[in-house]
N, C-alpha and C. Protein backbone atom coordinates (compact mmCIF):
# COMPACT_ATOMS: atom_id res chain seq x y z
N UNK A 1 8.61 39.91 91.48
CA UNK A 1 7.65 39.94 90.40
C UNK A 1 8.32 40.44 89.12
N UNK A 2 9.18 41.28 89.59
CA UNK A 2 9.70 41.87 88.00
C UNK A 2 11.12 40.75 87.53
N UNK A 3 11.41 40.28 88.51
CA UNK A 3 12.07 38.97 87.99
C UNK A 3 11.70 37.90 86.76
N UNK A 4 10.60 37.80 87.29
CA UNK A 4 9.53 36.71 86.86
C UNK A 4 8.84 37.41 85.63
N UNK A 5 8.71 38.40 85.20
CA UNK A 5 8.59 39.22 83.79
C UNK A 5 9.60 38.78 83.06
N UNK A 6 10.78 39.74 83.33
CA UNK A 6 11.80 39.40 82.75
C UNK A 6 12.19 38.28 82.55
N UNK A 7 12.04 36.94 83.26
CA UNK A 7 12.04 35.58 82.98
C UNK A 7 11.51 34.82 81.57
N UNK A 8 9.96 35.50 82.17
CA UNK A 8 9.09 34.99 81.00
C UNK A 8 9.25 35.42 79.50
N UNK A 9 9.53 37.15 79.37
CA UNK A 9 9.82 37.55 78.60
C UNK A 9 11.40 37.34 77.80
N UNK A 10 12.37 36.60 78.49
CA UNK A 10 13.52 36.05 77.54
C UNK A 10 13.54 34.93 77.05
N UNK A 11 12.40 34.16 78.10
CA UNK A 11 12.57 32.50 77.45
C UNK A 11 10.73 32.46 75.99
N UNK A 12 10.14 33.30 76.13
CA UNK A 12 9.65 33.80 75.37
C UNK A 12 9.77 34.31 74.06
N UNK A 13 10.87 35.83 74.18
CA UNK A 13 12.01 35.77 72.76
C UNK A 13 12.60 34.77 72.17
N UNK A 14 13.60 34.27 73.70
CA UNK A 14 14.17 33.06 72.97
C UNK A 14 13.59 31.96 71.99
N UNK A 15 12.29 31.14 72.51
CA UNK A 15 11.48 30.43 71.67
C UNK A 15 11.11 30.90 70.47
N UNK A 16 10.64 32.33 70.41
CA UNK A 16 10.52 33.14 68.89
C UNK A 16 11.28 33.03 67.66
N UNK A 17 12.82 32.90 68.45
CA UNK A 17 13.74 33.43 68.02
C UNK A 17 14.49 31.97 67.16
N UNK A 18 14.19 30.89 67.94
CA UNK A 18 14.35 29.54 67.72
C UNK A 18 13.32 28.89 66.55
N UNK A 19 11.90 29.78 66.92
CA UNK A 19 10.96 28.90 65.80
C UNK A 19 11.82 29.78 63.97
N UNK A 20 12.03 31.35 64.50
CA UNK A 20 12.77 32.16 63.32
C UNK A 20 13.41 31.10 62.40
N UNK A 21 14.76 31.05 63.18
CA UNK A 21 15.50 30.67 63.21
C UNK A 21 15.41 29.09 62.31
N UNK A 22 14.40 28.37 62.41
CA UNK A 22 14.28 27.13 62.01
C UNK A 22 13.56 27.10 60.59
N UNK A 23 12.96 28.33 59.95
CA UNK A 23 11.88 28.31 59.35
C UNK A 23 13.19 28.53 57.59
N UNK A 24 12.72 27.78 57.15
CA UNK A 24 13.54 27.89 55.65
C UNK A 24 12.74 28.58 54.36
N UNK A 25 13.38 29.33 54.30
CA UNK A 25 13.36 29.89 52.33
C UNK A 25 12.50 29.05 51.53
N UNK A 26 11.87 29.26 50.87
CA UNK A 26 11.10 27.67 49.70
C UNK A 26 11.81 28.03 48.52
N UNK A 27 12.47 27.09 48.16
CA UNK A 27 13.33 26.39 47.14
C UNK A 27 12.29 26.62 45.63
N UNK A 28 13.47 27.40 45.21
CA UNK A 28 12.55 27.40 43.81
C UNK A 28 12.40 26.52 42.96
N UNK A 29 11.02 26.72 42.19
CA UNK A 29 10.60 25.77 41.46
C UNK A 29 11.10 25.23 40.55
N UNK A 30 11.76 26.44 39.45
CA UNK A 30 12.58 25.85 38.48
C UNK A 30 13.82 26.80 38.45
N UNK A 31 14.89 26.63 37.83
CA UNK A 31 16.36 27.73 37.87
C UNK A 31 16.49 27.66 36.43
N UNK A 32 16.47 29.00 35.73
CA UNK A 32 16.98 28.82 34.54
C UNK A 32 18.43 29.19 34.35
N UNK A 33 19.34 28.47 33.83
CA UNK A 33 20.91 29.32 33.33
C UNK A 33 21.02 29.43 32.41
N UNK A 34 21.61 30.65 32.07
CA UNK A 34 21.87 30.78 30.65
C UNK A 34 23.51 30.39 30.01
N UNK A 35 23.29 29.33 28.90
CA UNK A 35 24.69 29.23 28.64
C UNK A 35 24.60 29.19 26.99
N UNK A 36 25.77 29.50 25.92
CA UNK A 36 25.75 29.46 24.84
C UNK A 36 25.32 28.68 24.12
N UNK A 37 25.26 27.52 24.90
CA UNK A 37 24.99 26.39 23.77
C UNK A 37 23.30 26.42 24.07
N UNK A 38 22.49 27.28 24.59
CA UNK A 38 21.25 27.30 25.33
C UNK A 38 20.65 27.26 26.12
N UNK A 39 19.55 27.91 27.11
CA UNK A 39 19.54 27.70 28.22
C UNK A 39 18.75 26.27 28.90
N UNK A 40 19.63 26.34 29.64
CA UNK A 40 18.71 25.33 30.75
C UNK A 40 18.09 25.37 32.01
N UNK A 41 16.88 24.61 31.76
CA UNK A 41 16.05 24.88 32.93
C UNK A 41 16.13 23.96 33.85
N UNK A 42 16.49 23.79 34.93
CA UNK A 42 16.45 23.43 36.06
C UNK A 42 15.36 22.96 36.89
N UNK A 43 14.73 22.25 36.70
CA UNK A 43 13.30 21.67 37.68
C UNK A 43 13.98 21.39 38.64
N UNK A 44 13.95 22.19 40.13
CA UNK A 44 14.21 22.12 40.99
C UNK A 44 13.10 21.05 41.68
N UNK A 45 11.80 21.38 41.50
CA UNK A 45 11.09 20.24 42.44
C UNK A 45 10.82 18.91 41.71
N UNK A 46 11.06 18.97 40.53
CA UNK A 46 11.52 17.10 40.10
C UNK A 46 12.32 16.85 41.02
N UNK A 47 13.36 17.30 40.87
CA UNK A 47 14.77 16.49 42.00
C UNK A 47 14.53 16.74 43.05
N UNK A 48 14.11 17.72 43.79
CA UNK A 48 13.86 17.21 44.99
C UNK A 48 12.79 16.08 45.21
N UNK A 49 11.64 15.59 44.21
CA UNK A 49 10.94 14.63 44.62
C UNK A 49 11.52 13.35 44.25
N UNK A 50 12.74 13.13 43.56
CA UNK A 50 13.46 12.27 43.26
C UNK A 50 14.31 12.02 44.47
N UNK A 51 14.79 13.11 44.94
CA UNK A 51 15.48 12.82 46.11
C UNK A 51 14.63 12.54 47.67
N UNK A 52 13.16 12.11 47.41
CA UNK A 52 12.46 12.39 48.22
C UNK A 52 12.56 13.26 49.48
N UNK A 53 12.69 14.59 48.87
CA UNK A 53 12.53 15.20 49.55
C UNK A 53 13.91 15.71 50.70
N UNK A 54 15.12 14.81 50.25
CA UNK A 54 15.99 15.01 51.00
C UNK A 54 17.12 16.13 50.11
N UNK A 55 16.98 17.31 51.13
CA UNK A 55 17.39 18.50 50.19
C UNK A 55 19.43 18.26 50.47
N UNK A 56 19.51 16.88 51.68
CA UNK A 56 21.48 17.07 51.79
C UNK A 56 21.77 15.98 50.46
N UNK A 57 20.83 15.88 49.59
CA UNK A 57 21.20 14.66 48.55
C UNK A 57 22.67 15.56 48.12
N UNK A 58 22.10 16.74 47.72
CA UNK A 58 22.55 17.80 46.89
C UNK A 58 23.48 18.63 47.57
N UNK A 59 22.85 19.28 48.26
CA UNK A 59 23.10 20.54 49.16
C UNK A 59 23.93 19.96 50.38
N UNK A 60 25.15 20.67 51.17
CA UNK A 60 25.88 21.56 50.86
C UNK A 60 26.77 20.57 49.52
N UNK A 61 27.05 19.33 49.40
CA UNK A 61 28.08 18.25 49.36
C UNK A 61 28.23 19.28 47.68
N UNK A 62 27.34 18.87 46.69
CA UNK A 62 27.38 19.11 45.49
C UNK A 62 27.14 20.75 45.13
N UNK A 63 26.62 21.58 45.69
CA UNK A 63 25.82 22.86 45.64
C UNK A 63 25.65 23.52 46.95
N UNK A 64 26.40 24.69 46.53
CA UNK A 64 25.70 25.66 48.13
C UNK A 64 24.11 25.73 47.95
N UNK A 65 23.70 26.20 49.36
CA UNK A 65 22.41 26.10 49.54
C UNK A 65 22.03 27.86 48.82
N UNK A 66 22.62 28.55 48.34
CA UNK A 66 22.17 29.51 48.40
C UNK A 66 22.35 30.19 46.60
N UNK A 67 21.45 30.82 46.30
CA UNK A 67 21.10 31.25 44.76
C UNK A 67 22.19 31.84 43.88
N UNK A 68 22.88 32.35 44.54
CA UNK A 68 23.86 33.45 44.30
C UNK A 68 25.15 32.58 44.20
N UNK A 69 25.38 31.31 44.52
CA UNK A 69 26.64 30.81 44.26
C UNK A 69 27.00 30.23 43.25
N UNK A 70 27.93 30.05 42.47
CA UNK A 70 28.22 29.44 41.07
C UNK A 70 28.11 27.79 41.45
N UNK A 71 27.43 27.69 40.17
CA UNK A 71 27.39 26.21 39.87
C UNK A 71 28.63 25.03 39.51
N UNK A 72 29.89 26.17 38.92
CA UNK A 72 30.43 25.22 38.70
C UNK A 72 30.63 24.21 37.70
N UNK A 73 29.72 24.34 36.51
CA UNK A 73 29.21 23.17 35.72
C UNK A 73 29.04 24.30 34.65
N UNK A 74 30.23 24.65 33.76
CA UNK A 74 30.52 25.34 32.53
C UNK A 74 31.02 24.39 31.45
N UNK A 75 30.99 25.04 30.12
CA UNK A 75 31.84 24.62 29.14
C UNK A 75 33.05 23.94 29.17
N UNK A 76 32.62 22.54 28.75
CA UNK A 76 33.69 21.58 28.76
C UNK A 76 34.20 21.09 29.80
N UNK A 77 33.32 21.39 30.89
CA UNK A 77 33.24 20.72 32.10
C UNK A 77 32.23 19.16 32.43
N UNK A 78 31.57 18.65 31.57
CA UNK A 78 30.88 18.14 31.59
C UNK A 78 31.44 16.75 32.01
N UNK A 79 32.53 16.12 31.22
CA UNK A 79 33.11 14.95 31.15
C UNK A 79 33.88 15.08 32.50
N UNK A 80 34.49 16.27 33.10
CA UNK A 80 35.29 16.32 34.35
C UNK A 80 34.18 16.05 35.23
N UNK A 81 32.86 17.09 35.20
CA UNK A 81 32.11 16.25 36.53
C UNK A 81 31.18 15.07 36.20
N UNK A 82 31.01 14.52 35.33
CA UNK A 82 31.03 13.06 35.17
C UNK A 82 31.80 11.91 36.02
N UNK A 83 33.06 12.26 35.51
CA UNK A 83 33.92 11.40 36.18
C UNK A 83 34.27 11.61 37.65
N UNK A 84 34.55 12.98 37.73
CA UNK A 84 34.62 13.01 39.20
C UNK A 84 33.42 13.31 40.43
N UNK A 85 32.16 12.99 39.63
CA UNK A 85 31.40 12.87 39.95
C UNK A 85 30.38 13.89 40.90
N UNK A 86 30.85 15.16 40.17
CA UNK A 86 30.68 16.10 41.08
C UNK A 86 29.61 16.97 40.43
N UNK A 87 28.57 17.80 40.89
CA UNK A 87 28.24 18.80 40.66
C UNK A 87 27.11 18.23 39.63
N UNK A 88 26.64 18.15 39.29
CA UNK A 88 25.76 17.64 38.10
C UNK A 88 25.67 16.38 37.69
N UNK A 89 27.39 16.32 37.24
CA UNK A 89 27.56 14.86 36.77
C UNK A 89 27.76 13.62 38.01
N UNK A 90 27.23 14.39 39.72
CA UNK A 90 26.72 13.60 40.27
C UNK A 90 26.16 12.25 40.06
N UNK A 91 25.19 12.71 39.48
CA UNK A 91 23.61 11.51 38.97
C UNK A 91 24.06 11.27 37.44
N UNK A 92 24.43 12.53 36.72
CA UNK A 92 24.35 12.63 35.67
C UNK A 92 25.65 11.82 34.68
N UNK A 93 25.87 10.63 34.83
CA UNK A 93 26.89 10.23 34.18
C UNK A 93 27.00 8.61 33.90
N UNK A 94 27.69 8.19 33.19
CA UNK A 94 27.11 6.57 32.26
C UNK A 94 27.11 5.85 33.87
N UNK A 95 26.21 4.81 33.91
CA UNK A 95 25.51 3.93 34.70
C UNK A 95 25.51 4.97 35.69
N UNK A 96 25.27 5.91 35.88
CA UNK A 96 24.40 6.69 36.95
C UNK A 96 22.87 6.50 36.97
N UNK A 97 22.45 6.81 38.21
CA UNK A 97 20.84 7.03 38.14
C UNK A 97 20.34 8.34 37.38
N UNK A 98 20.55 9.30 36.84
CA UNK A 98 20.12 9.65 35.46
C UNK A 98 20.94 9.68 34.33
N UNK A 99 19.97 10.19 33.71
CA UNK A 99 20.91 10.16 32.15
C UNK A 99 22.32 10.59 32.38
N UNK A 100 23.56 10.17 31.38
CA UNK A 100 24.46 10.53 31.08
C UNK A 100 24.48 11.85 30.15
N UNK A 101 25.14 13.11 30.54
CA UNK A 101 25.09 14.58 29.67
C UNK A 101 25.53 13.89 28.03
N UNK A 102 26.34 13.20 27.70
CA UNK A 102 27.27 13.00 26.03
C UNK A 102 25.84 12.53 25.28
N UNK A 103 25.32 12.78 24.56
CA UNK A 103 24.46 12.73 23.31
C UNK A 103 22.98 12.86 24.21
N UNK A 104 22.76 13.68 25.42
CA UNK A 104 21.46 14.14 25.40
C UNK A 104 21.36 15.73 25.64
N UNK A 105 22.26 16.60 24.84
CA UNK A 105 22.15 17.92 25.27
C UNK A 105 20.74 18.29 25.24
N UNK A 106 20.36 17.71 24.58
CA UNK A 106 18.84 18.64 24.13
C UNK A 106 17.96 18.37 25.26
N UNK A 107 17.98 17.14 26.51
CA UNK A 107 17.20 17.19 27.32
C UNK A 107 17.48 18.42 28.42
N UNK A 108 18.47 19.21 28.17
CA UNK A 108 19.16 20.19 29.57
C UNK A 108 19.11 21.69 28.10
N UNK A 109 19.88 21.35 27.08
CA UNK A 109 20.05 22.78 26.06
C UNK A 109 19.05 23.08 25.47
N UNK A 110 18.45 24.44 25.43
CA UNK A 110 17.25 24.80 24.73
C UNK A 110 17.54 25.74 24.08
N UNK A 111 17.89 25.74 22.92
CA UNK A 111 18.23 26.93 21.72
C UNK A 111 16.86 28.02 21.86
N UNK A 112 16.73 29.16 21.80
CA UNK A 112 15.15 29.82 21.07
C UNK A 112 15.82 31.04 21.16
């Protein structure tokens, strides 16, 4: 009988421990960065509904999954991840599926 406790009670944890384990963080809504030329805001749930919903569009390939890691995507970096297609200038670059960064700062830079 005390077998059969202890049975129930590890495959019990275990399942707990598995639903834990599976349950994700919610992705913030918007990210602001601050950079000199102005900040930009980040609509995190536009792109994810652009990416319907598929958070590996991005994540790990282009961006760690996690808040605290650098972006990567500084001053005078723009034309490098354009071309190499990385990090922003993913999507973001001529005949990409969004805009190209060269003459739309103002949709990403916000002076105030």
């Amino acid at each position: 009988m005390r077998t059969l406790i202890v049975c129930l009670l590890a495959v019990g944890l275990g399942g707990m421990l598995g639903i834990i384990a599976q349950e994700k963080k919610a992705a913030p809504e918007k990210l602001t960065l601050t950079t000199k030329n102005g900040n930009v805001t980040f609509d995190h749930a536009a792109h994810l509904k652009r990416a319907k919903g598929d958070c590996s569009t991005c994540h790990e390939a282009l961006f760690k999954q996690d808040a605290k890691a650098p972006l990567n995507f500084k001053a005078a970096l723009h034309k490098t991840a354009e071309t190499e297609k990385t990090s922003c200038g993913s999507c973001h670059h001529p005949a990409g599926p969004a805009f190209e960064t060269k003459g739309n700062c103002a949709k990403c830079h916000v002076k105030g």
